[in-house]
Protein backbone atom coordinates (compact mmCIF):
# COMPACT_ATOMS: atom_id res chain seq x y z
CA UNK A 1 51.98 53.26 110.20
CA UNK A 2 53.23 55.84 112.76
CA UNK A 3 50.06 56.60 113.86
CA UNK A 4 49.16 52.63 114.51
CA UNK A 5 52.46 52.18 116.61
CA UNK A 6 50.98 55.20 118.37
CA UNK A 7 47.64 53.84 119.29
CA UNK A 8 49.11 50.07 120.03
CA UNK A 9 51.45 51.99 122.71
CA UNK A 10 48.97 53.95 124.16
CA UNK A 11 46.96 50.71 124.54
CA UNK A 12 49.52 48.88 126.58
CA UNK A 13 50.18 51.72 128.63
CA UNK A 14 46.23 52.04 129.63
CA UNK A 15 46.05 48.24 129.73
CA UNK A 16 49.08 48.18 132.44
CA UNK A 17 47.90 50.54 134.89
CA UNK A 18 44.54 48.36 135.15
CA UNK A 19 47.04 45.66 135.48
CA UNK A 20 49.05 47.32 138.40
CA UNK A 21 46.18 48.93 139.82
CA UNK A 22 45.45 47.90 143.63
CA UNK A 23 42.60 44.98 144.15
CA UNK A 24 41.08 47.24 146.76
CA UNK A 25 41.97 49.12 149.39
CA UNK A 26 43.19 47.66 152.70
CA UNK A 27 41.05 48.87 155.60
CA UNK A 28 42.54 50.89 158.68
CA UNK A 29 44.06 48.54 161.40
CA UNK A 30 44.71 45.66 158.67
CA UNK A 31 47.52 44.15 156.62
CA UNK A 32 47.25 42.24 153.79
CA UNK A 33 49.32 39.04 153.85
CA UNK A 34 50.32 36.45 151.51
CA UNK A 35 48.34 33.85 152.91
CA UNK A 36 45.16 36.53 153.92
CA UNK A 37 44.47 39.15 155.76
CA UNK A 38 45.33 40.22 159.53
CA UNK A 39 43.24 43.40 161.71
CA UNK A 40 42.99 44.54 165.31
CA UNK A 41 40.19 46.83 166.06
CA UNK A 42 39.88 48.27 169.71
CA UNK A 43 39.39 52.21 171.21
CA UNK A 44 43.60 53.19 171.07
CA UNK A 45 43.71 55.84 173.64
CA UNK A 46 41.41 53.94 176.51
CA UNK A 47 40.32 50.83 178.18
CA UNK A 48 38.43 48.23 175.93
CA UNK A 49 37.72 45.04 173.78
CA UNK A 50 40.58 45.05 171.42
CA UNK A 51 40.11 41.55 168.81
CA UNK A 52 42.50 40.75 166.44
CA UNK A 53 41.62 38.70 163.49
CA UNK A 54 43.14 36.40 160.62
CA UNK A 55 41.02 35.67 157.18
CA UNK A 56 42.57 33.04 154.59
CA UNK A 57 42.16 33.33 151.15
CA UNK A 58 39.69 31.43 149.79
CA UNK A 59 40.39 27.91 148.98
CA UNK A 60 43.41 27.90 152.06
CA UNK A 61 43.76 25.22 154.40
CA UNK A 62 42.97 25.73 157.86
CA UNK A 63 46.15 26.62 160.41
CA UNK A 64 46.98 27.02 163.81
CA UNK A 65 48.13 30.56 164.49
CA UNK A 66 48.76 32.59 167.86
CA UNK A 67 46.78 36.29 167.88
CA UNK A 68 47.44 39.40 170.09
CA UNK A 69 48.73 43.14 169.49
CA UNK A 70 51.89 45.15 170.30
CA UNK A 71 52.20 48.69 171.88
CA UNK A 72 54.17 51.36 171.59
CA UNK A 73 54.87 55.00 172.30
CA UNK A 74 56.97 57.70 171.97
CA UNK A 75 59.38 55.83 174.19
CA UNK A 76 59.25 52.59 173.82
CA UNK A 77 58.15 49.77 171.63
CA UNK A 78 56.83 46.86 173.88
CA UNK A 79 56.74 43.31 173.67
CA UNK A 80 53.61 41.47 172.18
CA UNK A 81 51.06 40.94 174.15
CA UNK A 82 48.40 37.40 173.43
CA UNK A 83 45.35 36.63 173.35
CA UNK A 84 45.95 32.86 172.31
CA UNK A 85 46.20 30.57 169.78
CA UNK A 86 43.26 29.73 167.85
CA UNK A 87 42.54 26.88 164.77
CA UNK A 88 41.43 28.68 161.87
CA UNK A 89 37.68 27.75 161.46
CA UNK A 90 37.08 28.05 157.70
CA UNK A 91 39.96 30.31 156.98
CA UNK A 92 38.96 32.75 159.80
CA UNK A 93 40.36 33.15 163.11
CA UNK A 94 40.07 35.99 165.98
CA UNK A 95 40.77 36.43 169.32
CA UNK A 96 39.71 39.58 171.74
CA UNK A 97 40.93 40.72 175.03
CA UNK A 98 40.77 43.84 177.05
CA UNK A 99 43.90 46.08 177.06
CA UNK A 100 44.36 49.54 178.13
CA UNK A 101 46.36 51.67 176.27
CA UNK A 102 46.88 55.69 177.08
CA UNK A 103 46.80 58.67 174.59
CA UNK A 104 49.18 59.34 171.80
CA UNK A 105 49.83 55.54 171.61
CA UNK A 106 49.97 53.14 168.89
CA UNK A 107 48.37 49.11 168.56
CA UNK A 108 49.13 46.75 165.79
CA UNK A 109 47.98 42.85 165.34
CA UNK A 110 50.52 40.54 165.85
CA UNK A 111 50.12 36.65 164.30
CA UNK A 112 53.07 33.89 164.98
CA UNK A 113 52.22 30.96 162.62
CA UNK A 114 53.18 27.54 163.59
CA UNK A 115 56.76 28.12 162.37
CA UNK A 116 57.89 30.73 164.91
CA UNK A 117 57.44 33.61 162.48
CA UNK A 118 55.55 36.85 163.01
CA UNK A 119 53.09 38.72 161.01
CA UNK A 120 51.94 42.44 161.90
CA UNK A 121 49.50 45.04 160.64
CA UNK A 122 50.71 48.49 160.18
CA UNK A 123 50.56 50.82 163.39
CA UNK A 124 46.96 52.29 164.10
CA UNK A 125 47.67 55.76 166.85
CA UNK A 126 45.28 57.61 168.87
């Protein structure tokens, strides 16, 4: 009897770490939403084509959101910067523009849905 109570708890305690386990792991530059997913890519520490981009989950209407990225450094955290607003097409959305942005700084996406509220990804640093 012991022994069954045993096995049955060991069971639910395997069973709930698949259960908690992470869906898969959130590339560099990105943050995972409720509503999807939201990146910037560009070279942090020059001059370049920095895009930001928005992807729905599956089965979401399409929204209106504005796109762009936020600096900062050791001194100062700046305002966000825009690329536009863009429809997503198909739950997907992106915007790219060129920014230049100096060693030993950091770049995160910034969306603003329709509502006035903002979204960011975590902070990618040179």
């Amino acid at each position: 009897m012991r022994r069954a109570t045993a096995v049955r708890a060991t069971g639910l305690l395997v069973g709930s770490l698949f259960v908690l386990a992470p869906v898969g792991i959130t590339p560099r530059g990105c943050g995972d939403l409720s509503g999807g997913r939201l990146c910037v890519e560009g070279p942090i520490g020059s001059t370049g084509a920095f895009t930001t981009r928005y992807v729905r989950r599956p089965g979401a209407p399409d929204l209106s959101v504005r796109l762009g990225y936020q600096r900062k450094d050791s001194r100062i955290t700046a305002f966000p910067g825009w690329f536009g607003t863009r429809t997503t097409r198909h739950g997907h959305a992106e915007l790219s523009g060129v920014i230049e942005t100096e060693p030993r700084e950091c770049v995160r996406g910034v969306l603003e849905d329709r509502g006035g509220r903002l979204y960011v990804t975590r902070w990618r640093c040179s």
